[in-house]
Protein backbone atom coordinates (compact mmCIF):
# COMPACT_ATOMS: atom_id res chain seq x y z
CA UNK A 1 9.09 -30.51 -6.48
CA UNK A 2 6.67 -31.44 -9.33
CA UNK A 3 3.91 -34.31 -8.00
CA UNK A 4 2.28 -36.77 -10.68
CA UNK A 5 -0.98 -38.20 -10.70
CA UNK A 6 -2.29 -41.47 -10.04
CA UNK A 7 -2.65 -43.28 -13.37
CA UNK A 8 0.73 -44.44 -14.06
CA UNK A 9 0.20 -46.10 -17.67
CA UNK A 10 0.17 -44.80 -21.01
CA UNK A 11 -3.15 -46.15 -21.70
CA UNK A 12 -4.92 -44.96 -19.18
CA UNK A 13 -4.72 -41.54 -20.29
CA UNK A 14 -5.53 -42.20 -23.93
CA UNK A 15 -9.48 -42.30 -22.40
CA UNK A 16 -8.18 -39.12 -20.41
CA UNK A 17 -7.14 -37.27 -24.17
CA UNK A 18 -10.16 -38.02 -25.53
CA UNK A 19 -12.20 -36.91 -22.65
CA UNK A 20 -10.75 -33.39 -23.00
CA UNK A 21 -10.80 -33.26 -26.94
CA UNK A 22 -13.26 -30.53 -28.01
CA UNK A 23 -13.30 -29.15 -24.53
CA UNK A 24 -13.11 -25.22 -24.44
CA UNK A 25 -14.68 -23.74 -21.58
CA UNK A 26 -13.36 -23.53 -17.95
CA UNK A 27 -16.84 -24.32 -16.72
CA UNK A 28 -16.26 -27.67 -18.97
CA UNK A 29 -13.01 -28.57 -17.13
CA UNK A 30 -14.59 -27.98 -14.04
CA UNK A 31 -17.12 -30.11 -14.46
CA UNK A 32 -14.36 -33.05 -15.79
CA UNK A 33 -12.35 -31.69 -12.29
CA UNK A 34 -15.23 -32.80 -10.05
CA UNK A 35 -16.66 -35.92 -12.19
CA UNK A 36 -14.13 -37.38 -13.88
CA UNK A 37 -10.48 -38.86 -13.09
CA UNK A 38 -9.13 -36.09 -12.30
CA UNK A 39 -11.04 -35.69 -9.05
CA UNK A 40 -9.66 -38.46 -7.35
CA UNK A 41 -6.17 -37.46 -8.16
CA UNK A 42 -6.42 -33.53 -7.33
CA UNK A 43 -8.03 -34.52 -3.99
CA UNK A 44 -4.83 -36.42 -3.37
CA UNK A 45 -2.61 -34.05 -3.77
CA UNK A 46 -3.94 -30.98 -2.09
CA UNK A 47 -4.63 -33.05 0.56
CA UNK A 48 -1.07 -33.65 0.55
CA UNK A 49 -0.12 -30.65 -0.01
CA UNK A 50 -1.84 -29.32 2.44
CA UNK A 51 -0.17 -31.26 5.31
CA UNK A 52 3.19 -30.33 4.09
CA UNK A 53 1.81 -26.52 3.75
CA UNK A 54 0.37 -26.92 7.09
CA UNK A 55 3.38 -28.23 8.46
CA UNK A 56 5.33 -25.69 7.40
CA UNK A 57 2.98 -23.10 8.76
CA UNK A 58 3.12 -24.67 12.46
CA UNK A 59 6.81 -25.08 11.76
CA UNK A 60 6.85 -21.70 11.39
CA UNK A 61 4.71 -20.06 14.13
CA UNK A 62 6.82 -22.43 16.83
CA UNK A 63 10.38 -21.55 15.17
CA UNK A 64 9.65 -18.10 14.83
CA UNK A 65 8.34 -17.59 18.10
CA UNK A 66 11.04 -19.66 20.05
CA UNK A 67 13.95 -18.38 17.56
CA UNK A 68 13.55 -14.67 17.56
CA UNK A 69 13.25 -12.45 14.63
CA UNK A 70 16.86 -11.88 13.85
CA UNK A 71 17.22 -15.77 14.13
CA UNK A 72 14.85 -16.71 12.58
CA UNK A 73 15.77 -14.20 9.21
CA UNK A 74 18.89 -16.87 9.33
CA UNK A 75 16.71 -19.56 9.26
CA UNK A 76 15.41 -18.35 6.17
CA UNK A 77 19.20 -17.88 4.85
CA UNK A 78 19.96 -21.64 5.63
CA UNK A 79 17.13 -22.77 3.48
CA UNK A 80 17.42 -20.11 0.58
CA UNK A 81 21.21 -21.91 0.15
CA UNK A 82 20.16 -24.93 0.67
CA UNK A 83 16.76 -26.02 -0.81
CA UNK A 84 18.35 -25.16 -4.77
CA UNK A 85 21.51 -27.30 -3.94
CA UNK A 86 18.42 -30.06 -3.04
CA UNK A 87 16.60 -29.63 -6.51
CA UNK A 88 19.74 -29.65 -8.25
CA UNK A 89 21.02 -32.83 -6.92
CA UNK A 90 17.98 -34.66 -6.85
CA UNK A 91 14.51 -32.98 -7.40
CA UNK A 92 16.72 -32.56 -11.48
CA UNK A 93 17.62 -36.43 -11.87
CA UNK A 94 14.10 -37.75 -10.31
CA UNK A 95 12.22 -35.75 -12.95
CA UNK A 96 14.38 -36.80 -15.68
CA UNK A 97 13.61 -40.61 -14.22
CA UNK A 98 9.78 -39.80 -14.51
CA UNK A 99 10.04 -38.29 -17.85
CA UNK A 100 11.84 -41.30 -19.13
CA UNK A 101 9.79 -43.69 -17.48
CA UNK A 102 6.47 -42.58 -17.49
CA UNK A 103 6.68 -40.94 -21.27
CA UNK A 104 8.97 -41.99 -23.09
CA UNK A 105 8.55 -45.82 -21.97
CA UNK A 106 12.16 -46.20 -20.62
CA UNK A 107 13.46 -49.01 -18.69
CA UNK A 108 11.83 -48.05 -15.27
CA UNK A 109 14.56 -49.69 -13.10
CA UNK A 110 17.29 -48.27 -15.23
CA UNK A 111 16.05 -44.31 -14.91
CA UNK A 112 15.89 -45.72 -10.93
CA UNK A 113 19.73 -46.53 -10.62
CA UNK A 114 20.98 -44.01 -12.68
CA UNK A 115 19.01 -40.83 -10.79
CA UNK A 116 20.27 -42.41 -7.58
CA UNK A 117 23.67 -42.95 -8.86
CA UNK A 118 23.64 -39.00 -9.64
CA UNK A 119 22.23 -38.19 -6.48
CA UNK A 120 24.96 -39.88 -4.54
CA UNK A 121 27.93 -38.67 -6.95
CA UNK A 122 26.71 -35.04 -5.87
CA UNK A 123 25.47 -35.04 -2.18
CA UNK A 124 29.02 -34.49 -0.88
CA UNK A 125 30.32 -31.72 -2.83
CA UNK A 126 26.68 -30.05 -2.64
CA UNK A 127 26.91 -30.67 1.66
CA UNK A 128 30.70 -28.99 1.25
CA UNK A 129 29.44 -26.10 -0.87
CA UNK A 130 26.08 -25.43 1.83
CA UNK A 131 28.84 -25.42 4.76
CA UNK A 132 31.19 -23.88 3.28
CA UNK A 133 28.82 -20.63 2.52
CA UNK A 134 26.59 -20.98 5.20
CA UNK A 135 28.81 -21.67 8.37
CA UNK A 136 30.21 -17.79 8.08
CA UNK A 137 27.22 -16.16 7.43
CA UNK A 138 25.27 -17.52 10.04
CA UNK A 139 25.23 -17.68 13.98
CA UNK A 140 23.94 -21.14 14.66
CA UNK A 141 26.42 -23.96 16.21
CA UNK A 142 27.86 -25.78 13.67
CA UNK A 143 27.31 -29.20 14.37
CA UNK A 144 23.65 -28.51 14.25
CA UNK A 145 23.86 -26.71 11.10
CA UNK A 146 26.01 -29.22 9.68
CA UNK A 147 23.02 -31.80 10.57
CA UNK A 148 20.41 -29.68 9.07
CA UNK A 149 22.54 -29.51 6.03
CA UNK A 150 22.94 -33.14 5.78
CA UNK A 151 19.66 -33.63 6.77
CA UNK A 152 17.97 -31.42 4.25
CA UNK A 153 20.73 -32.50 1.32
CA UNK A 154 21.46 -35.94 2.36
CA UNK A 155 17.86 -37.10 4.03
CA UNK A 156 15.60 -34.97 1.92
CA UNK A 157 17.36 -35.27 -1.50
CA UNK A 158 17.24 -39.06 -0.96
CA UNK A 159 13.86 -39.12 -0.37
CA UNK A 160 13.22 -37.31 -3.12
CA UNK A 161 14.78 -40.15 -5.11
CA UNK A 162 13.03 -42.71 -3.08
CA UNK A 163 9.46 -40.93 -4.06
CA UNK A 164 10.39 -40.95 -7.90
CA UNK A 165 11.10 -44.60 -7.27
CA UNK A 166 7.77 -45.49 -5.39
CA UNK A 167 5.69 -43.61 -8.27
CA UNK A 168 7.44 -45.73 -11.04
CA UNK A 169 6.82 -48.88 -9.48
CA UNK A 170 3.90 -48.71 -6.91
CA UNK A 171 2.06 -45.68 -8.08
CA UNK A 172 1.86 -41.76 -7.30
CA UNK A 173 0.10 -43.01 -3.72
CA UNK A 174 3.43 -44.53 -2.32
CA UNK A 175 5.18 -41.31 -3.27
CA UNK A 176 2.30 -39.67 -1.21
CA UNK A 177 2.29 -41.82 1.57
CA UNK A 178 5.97 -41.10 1.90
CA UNK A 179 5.50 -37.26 1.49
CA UNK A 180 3.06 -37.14 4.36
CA UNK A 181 4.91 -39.91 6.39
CA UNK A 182 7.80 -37.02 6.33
CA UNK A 183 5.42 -34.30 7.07
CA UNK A 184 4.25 -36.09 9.88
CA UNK A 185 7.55 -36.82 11.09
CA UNK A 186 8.55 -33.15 11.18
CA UNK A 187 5.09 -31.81 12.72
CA UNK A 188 6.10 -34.41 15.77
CA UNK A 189 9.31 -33.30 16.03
CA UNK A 190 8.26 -29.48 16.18
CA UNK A 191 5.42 -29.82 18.65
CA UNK A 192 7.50 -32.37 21.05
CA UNK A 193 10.60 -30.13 21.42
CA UNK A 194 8.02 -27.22 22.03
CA UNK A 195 5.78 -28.75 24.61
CA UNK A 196 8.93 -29.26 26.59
CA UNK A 197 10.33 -26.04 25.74
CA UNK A 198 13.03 -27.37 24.04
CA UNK A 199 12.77 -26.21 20.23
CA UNK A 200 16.19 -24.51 19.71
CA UNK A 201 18.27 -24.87 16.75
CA UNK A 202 20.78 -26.88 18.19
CA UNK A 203 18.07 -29.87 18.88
CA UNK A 204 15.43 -29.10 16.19
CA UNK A 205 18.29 -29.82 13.35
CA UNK A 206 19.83 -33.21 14.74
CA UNK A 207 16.08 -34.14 14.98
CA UNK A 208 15.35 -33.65 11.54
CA UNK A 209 17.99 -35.70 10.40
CA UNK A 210 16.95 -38.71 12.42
CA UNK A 211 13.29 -37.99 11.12
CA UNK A 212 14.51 -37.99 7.54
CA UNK A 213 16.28 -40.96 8.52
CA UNK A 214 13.18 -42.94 9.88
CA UNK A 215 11.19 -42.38 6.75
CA UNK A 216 14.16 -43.47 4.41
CA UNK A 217 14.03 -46.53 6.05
CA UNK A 218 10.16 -46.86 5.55
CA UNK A 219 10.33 -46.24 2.21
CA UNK A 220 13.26 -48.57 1.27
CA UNK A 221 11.61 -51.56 2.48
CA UNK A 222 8.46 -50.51 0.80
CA UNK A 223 11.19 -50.74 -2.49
CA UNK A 224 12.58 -53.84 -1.38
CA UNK A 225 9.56 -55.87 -2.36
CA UNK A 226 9.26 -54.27 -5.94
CA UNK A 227 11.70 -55.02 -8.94
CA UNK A 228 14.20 -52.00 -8.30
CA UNK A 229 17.88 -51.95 -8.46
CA UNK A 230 19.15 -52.41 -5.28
CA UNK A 231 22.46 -50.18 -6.19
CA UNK A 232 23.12 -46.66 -8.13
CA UNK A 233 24.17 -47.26 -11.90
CA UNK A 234 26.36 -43.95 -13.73
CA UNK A 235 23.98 -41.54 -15.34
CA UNK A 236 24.11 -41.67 -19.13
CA UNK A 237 23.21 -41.10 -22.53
CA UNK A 238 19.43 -39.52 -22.66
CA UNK A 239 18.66 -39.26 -18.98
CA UNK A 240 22.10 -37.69 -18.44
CA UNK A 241 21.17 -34.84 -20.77
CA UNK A 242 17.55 -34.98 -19.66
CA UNK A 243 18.66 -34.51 -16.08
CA UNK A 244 21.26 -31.99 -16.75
CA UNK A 245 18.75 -29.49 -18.07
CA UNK A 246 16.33 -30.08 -15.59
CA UNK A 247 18.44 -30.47 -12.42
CA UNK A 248 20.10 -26.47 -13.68
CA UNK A 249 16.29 -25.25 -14.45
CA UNK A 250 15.16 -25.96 -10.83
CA UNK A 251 18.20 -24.76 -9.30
CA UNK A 252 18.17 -21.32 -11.00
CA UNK A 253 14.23 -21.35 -10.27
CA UNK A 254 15.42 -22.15 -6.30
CA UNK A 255 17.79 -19.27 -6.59
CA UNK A 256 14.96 -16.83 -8.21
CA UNK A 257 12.77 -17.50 -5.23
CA UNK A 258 14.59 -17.56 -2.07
CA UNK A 259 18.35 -16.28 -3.19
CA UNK A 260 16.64 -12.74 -2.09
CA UNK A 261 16.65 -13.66 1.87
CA UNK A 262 19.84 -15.14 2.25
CA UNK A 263 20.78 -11.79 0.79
CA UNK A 264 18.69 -9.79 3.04
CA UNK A 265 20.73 -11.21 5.90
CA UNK A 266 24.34 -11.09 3.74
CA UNK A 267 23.30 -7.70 3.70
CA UNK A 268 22.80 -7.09 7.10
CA UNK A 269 19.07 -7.03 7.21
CA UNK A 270 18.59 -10.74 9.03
CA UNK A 271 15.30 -8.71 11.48
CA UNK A 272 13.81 -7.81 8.40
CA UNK A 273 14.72 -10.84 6.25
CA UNK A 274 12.85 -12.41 9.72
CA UNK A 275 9.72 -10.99 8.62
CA UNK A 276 10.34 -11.44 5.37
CA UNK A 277 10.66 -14.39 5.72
CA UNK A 278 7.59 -15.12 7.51
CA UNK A 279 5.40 -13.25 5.35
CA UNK A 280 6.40 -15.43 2.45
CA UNK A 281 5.80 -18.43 4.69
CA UNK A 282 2.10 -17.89 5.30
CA UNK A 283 1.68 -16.19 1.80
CA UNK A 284 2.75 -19.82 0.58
CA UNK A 285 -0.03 -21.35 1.49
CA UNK A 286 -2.63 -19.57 -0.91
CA UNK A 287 -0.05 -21.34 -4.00
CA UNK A 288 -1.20 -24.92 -2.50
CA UNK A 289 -4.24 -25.26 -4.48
CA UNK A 290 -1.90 -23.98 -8.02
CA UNK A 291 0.39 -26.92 -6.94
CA UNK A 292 -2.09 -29.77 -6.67
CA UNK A 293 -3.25 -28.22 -10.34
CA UNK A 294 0.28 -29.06 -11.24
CA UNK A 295 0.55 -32.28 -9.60
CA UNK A 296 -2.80 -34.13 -11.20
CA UNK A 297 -2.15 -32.43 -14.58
CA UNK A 298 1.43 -32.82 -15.68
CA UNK A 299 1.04 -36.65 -16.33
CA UNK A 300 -1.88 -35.66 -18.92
CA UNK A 301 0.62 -33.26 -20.39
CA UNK A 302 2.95 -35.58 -21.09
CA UNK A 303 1.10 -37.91 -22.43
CA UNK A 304 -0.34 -35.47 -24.94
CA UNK A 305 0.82 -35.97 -28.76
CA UNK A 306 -1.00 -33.69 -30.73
CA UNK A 307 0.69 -30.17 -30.09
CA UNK A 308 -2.68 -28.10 -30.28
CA UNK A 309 -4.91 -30.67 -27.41
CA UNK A 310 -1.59 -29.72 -25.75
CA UNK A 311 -2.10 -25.89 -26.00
CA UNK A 312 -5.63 -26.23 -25.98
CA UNK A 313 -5.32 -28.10 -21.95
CA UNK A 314 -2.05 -25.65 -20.79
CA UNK A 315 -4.67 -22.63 -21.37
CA UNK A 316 -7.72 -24.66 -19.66
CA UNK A 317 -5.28 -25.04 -16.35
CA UNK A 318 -3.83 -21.58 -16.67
CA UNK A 319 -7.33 -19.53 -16.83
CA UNK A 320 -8.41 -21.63 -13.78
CA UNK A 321 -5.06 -21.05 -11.99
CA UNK A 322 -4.95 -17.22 -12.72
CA UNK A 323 -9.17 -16.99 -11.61
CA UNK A 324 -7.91 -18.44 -8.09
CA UNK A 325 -5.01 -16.84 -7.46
CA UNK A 326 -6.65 -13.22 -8.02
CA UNK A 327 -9.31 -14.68 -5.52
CA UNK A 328 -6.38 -15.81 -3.29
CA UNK A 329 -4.50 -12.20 -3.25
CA UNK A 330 -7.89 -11.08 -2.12
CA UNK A 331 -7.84 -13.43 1.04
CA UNK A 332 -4.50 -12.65 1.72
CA UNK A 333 -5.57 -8.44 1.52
CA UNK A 334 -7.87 -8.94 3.66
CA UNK A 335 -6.28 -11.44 5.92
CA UNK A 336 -3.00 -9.45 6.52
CA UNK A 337 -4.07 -7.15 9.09
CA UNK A 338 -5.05 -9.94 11.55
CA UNK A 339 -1.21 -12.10 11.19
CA UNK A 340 0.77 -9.37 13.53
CA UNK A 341 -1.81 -9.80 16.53
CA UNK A 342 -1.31 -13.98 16.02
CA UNK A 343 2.73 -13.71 15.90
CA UNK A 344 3.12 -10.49 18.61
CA UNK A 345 4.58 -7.01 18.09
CA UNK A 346 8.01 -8.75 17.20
CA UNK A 347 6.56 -9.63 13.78
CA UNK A 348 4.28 -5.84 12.77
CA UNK A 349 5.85 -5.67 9.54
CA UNK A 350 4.43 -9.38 8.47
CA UNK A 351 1.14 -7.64 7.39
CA UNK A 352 3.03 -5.02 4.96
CA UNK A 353 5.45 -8.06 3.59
CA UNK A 354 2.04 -10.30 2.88
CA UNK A 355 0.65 -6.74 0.95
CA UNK A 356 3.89 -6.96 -0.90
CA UNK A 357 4.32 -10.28 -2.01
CA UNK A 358 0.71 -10.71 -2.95
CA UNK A 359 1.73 -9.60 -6.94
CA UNK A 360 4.05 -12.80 -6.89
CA UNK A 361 0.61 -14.79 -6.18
CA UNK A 362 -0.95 -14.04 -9.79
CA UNK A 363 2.33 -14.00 -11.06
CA UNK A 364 3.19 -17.54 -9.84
CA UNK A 365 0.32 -19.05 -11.49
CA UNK A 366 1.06 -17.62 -15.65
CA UNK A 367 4.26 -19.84 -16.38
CA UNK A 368 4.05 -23.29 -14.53
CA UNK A 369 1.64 -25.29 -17.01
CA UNK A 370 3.47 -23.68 -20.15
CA UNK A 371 6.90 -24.59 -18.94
CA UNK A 372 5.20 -28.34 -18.31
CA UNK A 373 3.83 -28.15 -21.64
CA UNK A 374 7.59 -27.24 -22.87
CA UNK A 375 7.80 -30.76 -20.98
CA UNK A 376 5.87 -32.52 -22.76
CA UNK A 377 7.41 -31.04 -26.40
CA UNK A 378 10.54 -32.38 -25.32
CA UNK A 379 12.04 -28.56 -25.52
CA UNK A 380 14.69 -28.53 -22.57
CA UNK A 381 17.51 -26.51 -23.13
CA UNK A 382 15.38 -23.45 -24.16
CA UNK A 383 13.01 -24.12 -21.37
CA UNK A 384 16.00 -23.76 -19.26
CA UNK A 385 17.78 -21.04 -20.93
CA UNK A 386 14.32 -19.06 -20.21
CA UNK A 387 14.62 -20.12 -16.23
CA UNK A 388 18.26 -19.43 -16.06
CA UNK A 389 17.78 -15.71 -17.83
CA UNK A 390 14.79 -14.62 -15.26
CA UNK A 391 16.76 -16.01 -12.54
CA UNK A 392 19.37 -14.02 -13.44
CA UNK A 393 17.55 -11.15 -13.55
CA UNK A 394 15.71 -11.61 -10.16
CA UNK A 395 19.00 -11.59 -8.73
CA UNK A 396 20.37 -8.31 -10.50
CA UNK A 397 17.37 -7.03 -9.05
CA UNK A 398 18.23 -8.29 -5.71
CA UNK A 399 21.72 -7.54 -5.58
CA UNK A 400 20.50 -3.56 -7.06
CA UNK A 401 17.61 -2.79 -4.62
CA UNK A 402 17.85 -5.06 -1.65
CA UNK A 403 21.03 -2.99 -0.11
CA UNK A 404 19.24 0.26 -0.75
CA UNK A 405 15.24 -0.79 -0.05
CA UNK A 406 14.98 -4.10 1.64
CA UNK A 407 12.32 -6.35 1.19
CA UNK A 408 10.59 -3.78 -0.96
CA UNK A 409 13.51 -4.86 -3.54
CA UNK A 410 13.49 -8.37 -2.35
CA UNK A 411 9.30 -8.15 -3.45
CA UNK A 412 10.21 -6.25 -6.81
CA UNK A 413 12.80 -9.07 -8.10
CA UNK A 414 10.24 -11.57 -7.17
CA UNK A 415 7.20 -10.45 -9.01
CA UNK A 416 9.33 -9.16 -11.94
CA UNK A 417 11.01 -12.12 -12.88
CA UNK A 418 7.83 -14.38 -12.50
CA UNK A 419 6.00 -12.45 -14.98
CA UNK A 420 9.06 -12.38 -17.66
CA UNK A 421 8.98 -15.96 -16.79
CA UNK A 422 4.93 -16.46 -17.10
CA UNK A 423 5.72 -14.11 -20.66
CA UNK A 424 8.75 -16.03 -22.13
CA UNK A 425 6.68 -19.66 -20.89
CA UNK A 426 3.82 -18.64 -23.59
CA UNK A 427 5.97 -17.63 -26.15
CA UNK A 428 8.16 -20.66 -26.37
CA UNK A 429 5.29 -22.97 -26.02
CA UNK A 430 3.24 -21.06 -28.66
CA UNK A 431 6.51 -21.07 -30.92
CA UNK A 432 7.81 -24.39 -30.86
CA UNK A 433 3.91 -25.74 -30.42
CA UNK A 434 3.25 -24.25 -33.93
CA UNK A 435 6.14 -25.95 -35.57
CA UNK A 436 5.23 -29.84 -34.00
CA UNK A 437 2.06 -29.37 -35.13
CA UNK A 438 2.91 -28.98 -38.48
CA UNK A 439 5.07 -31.88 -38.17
CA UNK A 440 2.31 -33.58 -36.30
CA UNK A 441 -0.05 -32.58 -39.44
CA UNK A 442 2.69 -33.66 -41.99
CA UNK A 443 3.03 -37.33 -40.36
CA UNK A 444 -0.05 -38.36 -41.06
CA UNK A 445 0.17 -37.00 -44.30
């Protein structure tokens, strides 16, 4: 989920802090964006992000026109139970590996074995829970659902691991290389079964898992000529709290942003969760830029000591993130009108779902660098007692208006929750901010 940049060593980024020191201005940070380090890096990882985005998008357009509408609303279900159940088992104890290792100065290898030792104590129960609520709610066979499942839980989640490991030992460019190896993988898989007109579920889901499978492989033997433990150790200690409190964080943020179409079609509304759906599909796109911001900035983050350089970056990132996101929301107003004559009269209520979800754009873009700078103050548990409490709320939301107004409720939960999210982010940070730099103040006496 979260991407870090390039430079890998602690030293490295104490020329990085005192590049930013004094800076105020967005224009400033701009100017360090294109001229300085962090150039290199953000190029990166949009251009990753990108493929993956784009991916998606083709993904999307092929599924949704071979699937159907109703079908493809399921699609959507699949995914909203599935892709939390892949943060929580390993997106949770990766992070906690790169905190430990690229912060706090860990044993590298150590934070390796132990977030693949939690992946693989999880991955079953996680694949039981995903067929056990997804098999009756759905129409697809289940043998191919079953692969997606393990393909998505199994393939995916140990890739995720895989990345983690590749950044702490080769550098964030394996872990890229990887990303888009995957991408790549999926985007051939998509277009081959369509230009023989054979993209269905039941062969588009055993082919992911043998694409997963393929870039395991690849990046296992890239592993196999670095110093990495060749087995899973038993989390513990530190990086079992650590991952603990991030691995429930992402899951509840999974929940908050796609629990709402698994609904739509629990509720009976699978054509309009199809649209749905698809709407937040292509509205996903204008967040790409937001996440390379997050991906080339949260190693400087961590590596920030002095609490107020720490506020003084999250609000640098945060104006520029909230300036492009009101220019995306424009784009997307104005290109909404022209996605129902791309996808065919199936999809006409795309347009009004891209109108809707447009509020989530701006609101996406207030909490993610103040929850990273909660990161980087080492304040977990109330970082995730803030996700857990707007997830919860999103979902009262859900389970309130979606029976009664659809994906007008499904919208409303959304954009809701992200700004009591984006409000509670700035508070804690400000908060606990205040009282290490006191601390910080009082140390050096």
């Amino acid at each position: 989920m979260s991407k870090l940049p390039t430079d890998d060593s602690p030293s490295q980024n104490v020329g990085v802090r005192s590049k930013f020191r004094g800076q105020t201005s967005i224009r400033d940070f701009v100017h360090r964006l294109r001229h300085g380090e962090l150039s290199k890096d953000s190029a990166l990882a949009t251009g990753v992000e990108l493929l993956v985005v784009s991916v998606s998008l083709i993904s999307f357009y092929l599924l949704a026109r071979s699937l159907g509408k109703t079908s493809y609303g399921e699609f959507g279900a699949v995914y909203a139970v599935v892709a939390p159940l892949v943060t929580l088992i390993a997106v949770g104890p990766s992070l906690a590996a790169l905190q430990g290792g690229l912060r706090d100065g860990s044993d590298r290898a150590g934070a390796i074995g132990q977030s693949l030792g939690a992946h693989l104590t999880l991955v079953v129960p996680a694949v039981a829970v995903a067929t056990f609520v997804l098999v009756p709610s759905t129409t697809f066979p289940v043998p191919a659902l079953v692969a997606l499942i393990v393909a998505e839980l199994g393939g995916s989640g140990l890739l995720s691991v895989v990345g983690m490991a590749l950044q702490l030992t080769v550098g964030i460019r394996g872990k890229f290389a990887m990303q888009a190896a995957a991408a790549l993988g999926r985007l051939l898989l998509i277009v081959g079964l369509a230009s023989v007109h054979n993209l269905e579920v039941r062969t588009y889901f055993p082919g992911l898992l043998i694409v997963n499978c393929c870039v395991l492989v690849l990046g296992v033997l890239s592993l196999r000529r670095r110093p990495t433990p060749s087995s899973p150790t038993r989390p513990k200690g530190v990086f079992l709290r650590t991952s603990i409190g991030l691995s429930v964080a992402l899951f509840f943020l999974g929940l908050q942003a796609d629990f709402d179409k698994y609904l739509l079609v629990a509720f009976g509304r699978a054509e309009a969760a199809g649209g749905y759906t698809a709407a937040y599909r292509i509205v996903s796109i204008a967040i790409v830029p937001v996440g390379a911001m997050i991906a080339t900035t949260q190693h400087r983050l961590m590596n920030t000591r002095a609490p107020s350089e720490l506020i003084s970056l999250v609000k640098k990132y945060s104006k520029l993130a909230g300036a492009y996101s009101i220019f995306a929301t424009v784009a997307i107003a104005c290109a909404a009108p022209t996605v129902g004559d791309v996808l065919g009269r199936e999809y006409s209520d795309v347009p009004k779902n891209m109108l809707l979800l447009c509020p989530m754009v701006v609101a996406r873009s207030l909490s993610p660098f103040p929850l990273n700078g909660l990161l980087a103050l080492d304040v977990i548990w109330h970082r995730t007692a803030l996700i857990i409490s707007t997830s919860v709320v999103s979902i009262v939301i859900y389970l309130f208006l979606i029976p009664t107004i659809g994906v007008v409720g499904a919208a409303l939960g959304t954009a809701i929750s992200e700004l009591l999210m984006g409000a509670g982010a700035w508070f804690l940070l400000l908060h606990h901010s205040g009282r290490a730099d006191r601390g910080h103040r009082a140390s050096l006496g």
